[in-house]
Protein backbone atom coordinates (compact mmCIF):
# COMPACT_ATOMS: atom_id res chain seq x y z
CA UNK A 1 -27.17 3.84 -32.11
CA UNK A 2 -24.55 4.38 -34.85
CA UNK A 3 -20.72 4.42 -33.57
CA UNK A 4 -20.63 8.27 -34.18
CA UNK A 5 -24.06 8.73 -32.27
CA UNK A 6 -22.02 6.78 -29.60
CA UNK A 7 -18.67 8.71 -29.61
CA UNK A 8 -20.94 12.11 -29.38
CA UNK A 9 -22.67 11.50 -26.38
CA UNK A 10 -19.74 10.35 -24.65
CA UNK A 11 -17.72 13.56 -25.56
CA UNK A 12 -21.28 15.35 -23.77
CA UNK A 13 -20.71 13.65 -20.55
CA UNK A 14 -17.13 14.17 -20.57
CA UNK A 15 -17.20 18.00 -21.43
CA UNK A 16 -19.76 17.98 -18.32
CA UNK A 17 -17.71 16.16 -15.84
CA UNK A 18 -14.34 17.84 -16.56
CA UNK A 19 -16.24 21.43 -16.12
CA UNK A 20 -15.87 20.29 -12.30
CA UNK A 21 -12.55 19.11 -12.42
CA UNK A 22 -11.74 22.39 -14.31
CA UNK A 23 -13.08 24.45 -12.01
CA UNK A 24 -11.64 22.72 -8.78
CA UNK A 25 -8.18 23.52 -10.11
CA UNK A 26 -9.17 27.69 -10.65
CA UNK A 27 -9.48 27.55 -14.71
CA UNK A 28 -11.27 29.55 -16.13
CA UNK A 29 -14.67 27.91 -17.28
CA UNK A 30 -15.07 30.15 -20.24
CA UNK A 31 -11.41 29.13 -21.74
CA UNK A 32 -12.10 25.71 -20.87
CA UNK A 33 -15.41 25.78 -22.45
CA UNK A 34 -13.74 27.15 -25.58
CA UNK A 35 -10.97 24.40 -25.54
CA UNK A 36 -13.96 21.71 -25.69
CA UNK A 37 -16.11 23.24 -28.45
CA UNK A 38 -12.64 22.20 -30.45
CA UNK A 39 -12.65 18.63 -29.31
CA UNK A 40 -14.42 16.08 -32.04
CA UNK A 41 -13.56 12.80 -30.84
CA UNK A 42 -12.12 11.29 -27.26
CA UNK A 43 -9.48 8.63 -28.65
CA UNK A 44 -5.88 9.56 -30.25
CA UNK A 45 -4.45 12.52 -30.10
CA UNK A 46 -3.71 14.39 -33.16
CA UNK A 47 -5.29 17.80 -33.89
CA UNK A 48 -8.85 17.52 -32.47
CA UNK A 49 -8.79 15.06 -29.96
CA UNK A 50 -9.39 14.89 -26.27
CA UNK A 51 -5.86 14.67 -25.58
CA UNK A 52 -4.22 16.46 -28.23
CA UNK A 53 -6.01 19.51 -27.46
CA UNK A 54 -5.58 19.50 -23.80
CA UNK A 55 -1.98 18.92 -24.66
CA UNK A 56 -1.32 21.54 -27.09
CA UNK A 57 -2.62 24.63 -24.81
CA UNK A 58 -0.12 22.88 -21.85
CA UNK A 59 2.67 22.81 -24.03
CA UNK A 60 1.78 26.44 -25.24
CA UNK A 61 1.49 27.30 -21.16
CA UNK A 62 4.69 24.86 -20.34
CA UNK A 63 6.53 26.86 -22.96
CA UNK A 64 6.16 30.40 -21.42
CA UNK A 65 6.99 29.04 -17.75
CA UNK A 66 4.00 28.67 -16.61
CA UNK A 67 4.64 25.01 -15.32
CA UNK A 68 1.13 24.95 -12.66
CA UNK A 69 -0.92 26.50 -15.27
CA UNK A 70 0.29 23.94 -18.11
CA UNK A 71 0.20 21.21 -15.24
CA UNK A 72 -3.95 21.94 -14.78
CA UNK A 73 -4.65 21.46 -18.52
CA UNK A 74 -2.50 17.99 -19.10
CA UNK A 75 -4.21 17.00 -15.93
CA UNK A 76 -7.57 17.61 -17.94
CA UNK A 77 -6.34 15.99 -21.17
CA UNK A 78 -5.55 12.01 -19.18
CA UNK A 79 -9.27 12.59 -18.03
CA UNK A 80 -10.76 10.53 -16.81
CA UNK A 81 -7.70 7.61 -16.87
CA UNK A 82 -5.01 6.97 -19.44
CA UNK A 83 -6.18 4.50 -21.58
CA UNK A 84 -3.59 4.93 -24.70
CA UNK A 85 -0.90 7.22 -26.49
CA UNK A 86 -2.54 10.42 -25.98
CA UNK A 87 -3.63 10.55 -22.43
CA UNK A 88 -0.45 9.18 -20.96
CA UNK A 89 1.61 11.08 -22.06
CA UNK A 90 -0.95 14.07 -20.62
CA UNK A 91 -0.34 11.89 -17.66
CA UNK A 92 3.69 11.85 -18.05
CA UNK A 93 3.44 16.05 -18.37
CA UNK A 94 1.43 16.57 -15.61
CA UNK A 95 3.53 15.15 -13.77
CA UNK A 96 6.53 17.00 -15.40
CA UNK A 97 5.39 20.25 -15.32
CA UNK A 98 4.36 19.89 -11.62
CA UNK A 99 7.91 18.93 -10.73
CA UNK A 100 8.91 21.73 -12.42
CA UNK A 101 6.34 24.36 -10.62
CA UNK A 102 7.30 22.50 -7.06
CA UNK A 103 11.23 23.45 -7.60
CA UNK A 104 10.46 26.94 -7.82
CA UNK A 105 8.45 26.75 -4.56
CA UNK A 106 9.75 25.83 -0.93
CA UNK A 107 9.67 22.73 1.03
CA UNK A 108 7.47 20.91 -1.40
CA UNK A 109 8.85 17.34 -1.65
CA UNK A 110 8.67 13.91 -3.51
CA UNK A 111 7.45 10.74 -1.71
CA UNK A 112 7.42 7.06 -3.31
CA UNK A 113 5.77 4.32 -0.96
CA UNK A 114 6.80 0.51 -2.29
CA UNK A 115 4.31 -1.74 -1.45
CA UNK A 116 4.05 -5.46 -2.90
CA UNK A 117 1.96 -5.04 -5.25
CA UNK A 118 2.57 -1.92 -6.85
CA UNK A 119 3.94 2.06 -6.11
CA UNK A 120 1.98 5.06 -4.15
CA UNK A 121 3.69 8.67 -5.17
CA UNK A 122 3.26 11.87 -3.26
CA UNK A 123 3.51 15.35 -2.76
CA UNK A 124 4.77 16.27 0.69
CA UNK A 125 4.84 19.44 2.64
CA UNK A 126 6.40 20.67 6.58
CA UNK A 127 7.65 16.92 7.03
CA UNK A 128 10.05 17.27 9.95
CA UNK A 129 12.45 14.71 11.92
CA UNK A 130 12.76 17.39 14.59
CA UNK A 131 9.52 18.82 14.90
CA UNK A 132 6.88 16.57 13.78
CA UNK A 133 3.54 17.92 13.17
CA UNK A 134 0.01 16.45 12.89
CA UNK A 135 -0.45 15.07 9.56
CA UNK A 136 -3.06 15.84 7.43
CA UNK A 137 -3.60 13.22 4.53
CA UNK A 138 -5.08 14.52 1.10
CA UNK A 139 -6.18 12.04 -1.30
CA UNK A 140 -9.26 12.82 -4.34
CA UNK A 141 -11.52 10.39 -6.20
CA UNK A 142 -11.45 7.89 -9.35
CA UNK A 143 -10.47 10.87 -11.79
CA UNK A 144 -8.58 13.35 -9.53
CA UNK A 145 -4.90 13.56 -9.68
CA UNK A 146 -2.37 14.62 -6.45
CA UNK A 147 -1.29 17.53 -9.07
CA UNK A 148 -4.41 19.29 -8.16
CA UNK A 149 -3.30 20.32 -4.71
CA UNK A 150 -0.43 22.65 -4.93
CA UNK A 151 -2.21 25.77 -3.69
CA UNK A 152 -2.54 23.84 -0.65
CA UNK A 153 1.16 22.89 -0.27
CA UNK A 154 2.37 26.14 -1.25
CA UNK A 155 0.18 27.37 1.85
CA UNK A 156 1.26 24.71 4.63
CA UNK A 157 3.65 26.46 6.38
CA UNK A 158 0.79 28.22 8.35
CA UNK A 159 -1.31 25.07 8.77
CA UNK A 160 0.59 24.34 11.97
CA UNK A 161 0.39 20.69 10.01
CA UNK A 162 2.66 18.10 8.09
CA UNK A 163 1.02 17.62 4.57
CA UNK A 164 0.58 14.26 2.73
CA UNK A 165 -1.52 14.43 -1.15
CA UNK A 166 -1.65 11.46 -2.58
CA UNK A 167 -4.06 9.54 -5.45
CA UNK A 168 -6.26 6.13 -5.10
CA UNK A 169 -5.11 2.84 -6.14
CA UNK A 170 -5.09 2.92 -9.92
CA UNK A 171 -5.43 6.43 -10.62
CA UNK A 172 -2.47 9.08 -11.89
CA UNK A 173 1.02 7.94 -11.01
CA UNK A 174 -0.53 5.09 -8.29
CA UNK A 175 0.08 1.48 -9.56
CA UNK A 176 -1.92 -0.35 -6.70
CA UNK A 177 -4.65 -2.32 -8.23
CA UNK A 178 -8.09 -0.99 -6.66
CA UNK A 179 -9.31 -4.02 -4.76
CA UNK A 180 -10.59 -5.13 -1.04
CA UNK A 181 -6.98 -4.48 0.18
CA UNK A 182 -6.69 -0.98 -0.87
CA UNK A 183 -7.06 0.95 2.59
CA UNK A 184 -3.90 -0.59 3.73
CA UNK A 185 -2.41 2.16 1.23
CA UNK A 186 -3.48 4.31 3.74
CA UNK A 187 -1.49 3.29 7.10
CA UNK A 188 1.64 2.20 4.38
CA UNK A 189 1.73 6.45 3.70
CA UNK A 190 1.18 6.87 7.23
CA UNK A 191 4.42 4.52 8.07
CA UNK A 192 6.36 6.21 5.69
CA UNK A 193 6.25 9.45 6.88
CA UNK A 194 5.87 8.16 11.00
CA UNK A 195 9.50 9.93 11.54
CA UNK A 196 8.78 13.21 10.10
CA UNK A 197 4.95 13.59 11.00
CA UNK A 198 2.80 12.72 14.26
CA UNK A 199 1.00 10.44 12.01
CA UNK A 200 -0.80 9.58 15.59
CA UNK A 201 -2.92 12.86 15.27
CA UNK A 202 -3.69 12.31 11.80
CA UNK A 203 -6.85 13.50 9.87
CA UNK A 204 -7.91 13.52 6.08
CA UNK A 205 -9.38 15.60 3.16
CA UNK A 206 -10.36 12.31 1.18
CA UNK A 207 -12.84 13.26 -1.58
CA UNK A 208 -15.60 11.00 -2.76
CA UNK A 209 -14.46 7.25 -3.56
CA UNK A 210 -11.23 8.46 -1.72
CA UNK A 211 -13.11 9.39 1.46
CA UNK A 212 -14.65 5.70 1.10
CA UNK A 213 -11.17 4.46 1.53
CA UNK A 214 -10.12 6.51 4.03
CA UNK A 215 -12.99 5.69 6.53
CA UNK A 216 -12.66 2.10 5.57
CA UNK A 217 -9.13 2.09 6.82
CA UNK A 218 -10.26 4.39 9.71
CA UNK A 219 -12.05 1.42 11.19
CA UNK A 220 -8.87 -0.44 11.86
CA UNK A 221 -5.92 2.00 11.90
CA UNK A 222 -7.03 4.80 14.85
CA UNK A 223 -4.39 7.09 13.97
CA UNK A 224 -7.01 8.41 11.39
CA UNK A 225 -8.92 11.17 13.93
CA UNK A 226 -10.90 12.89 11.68
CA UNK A 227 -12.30 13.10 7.74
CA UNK A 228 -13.46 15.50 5.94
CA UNK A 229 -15.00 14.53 2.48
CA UNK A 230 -17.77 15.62 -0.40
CA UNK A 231 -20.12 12.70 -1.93
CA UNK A 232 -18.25 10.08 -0.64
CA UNK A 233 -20.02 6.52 -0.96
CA UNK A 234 -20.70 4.55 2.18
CA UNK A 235 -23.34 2.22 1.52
CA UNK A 236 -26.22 2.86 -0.70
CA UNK A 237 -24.21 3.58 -3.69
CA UNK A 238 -22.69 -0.07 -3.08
CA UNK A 239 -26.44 -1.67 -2.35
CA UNK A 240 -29.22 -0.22 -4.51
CA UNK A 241 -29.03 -1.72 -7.75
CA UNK A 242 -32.14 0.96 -8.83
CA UNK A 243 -29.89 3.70 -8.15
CA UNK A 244 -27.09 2.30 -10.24
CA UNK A 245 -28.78 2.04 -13.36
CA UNK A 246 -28.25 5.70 -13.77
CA UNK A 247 -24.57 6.09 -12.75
CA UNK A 248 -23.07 7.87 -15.40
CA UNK A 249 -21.16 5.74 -17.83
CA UNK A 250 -17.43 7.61 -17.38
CA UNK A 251 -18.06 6.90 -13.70
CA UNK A 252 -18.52 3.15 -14.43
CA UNK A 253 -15.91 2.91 -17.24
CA UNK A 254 -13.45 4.20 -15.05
CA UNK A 255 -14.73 1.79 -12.06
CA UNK A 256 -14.04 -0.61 -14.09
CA UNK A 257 -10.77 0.12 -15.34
CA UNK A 258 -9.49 0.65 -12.05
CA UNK A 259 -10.64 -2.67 -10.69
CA UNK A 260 -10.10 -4.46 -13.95
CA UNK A 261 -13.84 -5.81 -13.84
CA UNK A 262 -15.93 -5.36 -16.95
CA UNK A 263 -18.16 -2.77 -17.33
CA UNK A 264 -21.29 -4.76 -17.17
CA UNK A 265 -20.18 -6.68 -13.46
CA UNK A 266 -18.14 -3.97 -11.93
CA UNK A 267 -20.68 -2.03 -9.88
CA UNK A 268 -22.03 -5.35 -8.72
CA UNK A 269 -18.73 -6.56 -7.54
CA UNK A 270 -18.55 -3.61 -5.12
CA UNK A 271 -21.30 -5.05 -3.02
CA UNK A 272 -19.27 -6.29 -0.60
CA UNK A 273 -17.07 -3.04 -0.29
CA UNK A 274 -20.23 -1.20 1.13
CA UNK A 275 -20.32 -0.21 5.29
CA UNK A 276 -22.15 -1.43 7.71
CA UNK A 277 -24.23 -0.02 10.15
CA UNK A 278 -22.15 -1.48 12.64
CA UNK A 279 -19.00 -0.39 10.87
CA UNK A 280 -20.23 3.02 10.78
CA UNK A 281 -21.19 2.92 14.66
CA UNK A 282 -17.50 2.01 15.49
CA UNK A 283 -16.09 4.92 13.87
CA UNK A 284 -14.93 7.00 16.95
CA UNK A 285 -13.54 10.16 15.09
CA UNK A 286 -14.62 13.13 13.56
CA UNK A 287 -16.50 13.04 9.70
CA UNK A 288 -17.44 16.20 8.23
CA UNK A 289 -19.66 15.54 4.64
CA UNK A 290 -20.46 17.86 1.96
CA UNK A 291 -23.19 16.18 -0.06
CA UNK A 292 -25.40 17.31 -2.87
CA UNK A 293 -29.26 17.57 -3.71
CA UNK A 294 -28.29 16.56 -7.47
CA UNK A 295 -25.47 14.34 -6.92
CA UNK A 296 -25.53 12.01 -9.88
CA UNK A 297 -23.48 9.37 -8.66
CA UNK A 298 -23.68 9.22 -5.16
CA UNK A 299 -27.23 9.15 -3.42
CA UNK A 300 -28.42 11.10 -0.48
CA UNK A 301 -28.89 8.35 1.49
CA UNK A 302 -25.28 7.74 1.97
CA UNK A 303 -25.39 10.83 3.96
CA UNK A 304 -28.48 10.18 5.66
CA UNK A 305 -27.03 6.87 6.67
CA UNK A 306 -23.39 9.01 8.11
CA UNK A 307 -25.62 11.28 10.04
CA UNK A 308 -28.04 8.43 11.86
CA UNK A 309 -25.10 5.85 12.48
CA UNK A 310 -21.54 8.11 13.50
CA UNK A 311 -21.77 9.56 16.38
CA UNK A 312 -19.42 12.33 15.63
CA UNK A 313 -20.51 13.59 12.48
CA UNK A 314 -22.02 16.65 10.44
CA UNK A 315 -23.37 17.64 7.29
CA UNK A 316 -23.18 20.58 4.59
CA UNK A 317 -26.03 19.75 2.19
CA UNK A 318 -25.77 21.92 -0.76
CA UNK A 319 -27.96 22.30 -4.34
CA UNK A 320 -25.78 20.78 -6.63
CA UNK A 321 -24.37 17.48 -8.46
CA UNK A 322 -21.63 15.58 -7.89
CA UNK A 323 -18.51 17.60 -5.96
CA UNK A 324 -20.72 20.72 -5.62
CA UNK A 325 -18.93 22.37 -8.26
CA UNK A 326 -21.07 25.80 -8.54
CA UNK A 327 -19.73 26.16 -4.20
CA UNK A 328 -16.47 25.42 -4.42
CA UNK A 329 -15.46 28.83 -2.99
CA UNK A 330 -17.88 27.11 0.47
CA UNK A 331 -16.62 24.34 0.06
CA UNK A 332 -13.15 24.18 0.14
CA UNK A 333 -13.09 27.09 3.54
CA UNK A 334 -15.77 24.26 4.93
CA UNK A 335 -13.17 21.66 4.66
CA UNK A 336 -10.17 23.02 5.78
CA UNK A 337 -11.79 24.11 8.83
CA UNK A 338 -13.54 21.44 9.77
CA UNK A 339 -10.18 19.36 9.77
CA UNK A 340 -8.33 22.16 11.62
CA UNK A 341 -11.03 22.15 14.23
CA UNK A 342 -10.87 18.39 14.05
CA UNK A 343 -7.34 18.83 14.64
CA UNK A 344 -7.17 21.23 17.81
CA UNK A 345 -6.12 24.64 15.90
CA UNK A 346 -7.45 27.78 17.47
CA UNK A 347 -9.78 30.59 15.58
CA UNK A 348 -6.11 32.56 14.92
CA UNK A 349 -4.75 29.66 13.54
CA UNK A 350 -7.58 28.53 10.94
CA UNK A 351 -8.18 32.19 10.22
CA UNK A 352 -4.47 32.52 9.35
CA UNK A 353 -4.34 29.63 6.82
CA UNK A 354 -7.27 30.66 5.42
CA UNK A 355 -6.02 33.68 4.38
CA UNK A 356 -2.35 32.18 3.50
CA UNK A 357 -4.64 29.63 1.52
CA UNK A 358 -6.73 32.48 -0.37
CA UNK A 359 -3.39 34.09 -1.05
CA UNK A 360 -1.24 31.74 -2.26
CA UNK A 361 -4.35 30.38 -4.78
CA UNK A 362 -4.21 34.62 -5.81
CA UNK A 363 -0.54 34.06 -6.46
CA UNK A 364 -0.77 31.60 -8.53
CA UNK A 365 -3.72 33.20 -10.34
CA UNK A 366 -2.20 35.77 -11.06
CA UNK A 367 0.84 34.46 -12.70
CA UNK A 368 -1.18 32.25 -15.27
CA UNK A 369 -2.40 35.67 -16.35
CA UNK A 370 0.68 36.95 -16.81
């Protein structure tokens, strides 16, 4: 296969994979789908490239004050990692531009976690020294930034709950390596917010490799009561080599960066990362799943093996890949209830933030438009 030949079909998987990431952040998939015809290679970033056009329509949006709209595309144009000029500084402005948005908004805070071997940044929201509420803990996958999430701060003052977003080890403004010590990010956020939060009653929105962490660190710090996730990996993914030989090659590129393993060994060298049965039995907590009939990276047995194994668990099986992209508007109502349930709230209460949620995402709508 000639070089060109090469770059081509990796611009096709990455134009299908950021569709999802697109949508999950409420662009438009027509615009975005215009932005990509545009794109002819995925490295540099002058006129043309992955970056540089990503970067071009935030700056236009940055320009015009429209700092969350301009956030959403730079956080598109460091997909899937920043791996040179171009898609760090996309990384740097989505950043920026997200700072910017959160100033305009109320009681949306910075938090920085120092830990040995590296940095864990956050976005915090209804943290409170004098009324501590339960925490709930929001972290994504390999490719998903804590940027992503601002409808959902701007909307936690009727959650009756402190909010914590955050990224996995190696991914946006995280410096942790991703390695066997990883979940011990977890209970370090925890600790840093223990004053502010009643990190005792706390319970998670972790999405795919980020859910893996979060149970894995469930199994050992039981302040975690309760997970909600979509296509998170628990054991199969780790196990069957069969299954791996058709992982798409973005999702084991960025594997690899993240865990600084090459390409070839990487999935491999997860092996040992996978959960037992017995691990699984242990879990005494809550786990809501959203899994997928097409998922391309994740099998169906992962959820097969949740739903035989932890005793407290339940399933949303949907037709669609990875994320369930084409249900988002199910998915996301799915989720935040099942953690407020998780979490105690009454029928008034989950029905209020679900319509604070829906508003607040219209707000913001809205002003991109405008």
């Amino acid at each position: 296969m000639t070089a060109s030949a090469v770059e081509e079909e990796l611009l096709d998987e990455l134009r299908d994979l950021v569709m999802l990431h697109a949508r999950a952040q409420g662009l438009d998939p027509g615009h975005c789908r215009r932005l990509l015809r545009t794109i002819g290679t995925t490295a540099g970033f002058g006129t043309g490239s992955w970056a540089g056009v990503w970067c071009q329509e935030g700056d236009c949006l940055a320009e015009r004050g429209q700092y969350l709209e301009a956030c959403r595309h730079y956080a598109l144009g460091r997909f899937p990692y920043a791996d040179g000029p171009g898609r760090t500084r996309a990384q740097e402005k989505c950043v920026e531009t997200f700072d910017h948005w959160r100033t305009e908004q109320r009681g949306i805070d910075r938090l920085s976690v120092d830990l040995p071997h590296g940095t864990v940044h956050c976005w915090t929201a209804g943290l409170s020294p004098s009324s501590p509420k339960p925490l709930l803990l929001v972290m994504g996958g390999i490719v998903s930034v804590k940027e992503q999430w601002g409808p959902l701060l701007a909307a936690a003052p009727a959650l009756g709950m402190a909010v914590v977003v955050t990224e996995m080890p190696g991914v946006g403004e995280n410096t942790l390596p991703y390695d066997e010590d990883s979940p011990a990010m977890v209970s370090a956020v925890l600790d840093a917010v223990a004053d502010r939060a009643d990190v005792g009653r706390t319970h998670a929105v972790a999405l795919s490799f980020g859910g893996h962490l979060t149970l894995r660190r469930a199994l050992t710090d039981h302040r975690i009561r309760g997970v909600a996730t979509v296509g998170a990996p628990l054991g199969p993914f780790f196990l069957d080599r069969e299954w791996q030989r058709q992982v798409p090659g973005t999702t084991v590129a960025t594997l690899a960066r993240l865990t600084g393993t090459g390409r070839g060994e990487v999935l491999e060298s997860l092996r040992e990362r996978a959960l037992t049965v017995a691990e699984l039995r242990s879990l005494d907590m809550s786990v809501a799943y959203v899994a997928s009939l097409r998922d391309e990276i994740v099998p169906l047995a992962d959820v097969a093996l949740l739903r035989r194994h932890v005793r407290c668990s339940e399933a949303l099986v949907l037709d669609d890949v990875h994320g369930a992209p084409a249900h988002l508007d199910r998915v996301r109502p799915y989720l935040l209830g099942r953690v407020l349930a998780m979490a105690g709230a009454n029928p008034l209460r989950r029905a209020a933030f679900g319509a604070a949620h829906a508003l607040a995402r219209a707000k913001l709508a809205l002003r991109g438009t405008r």
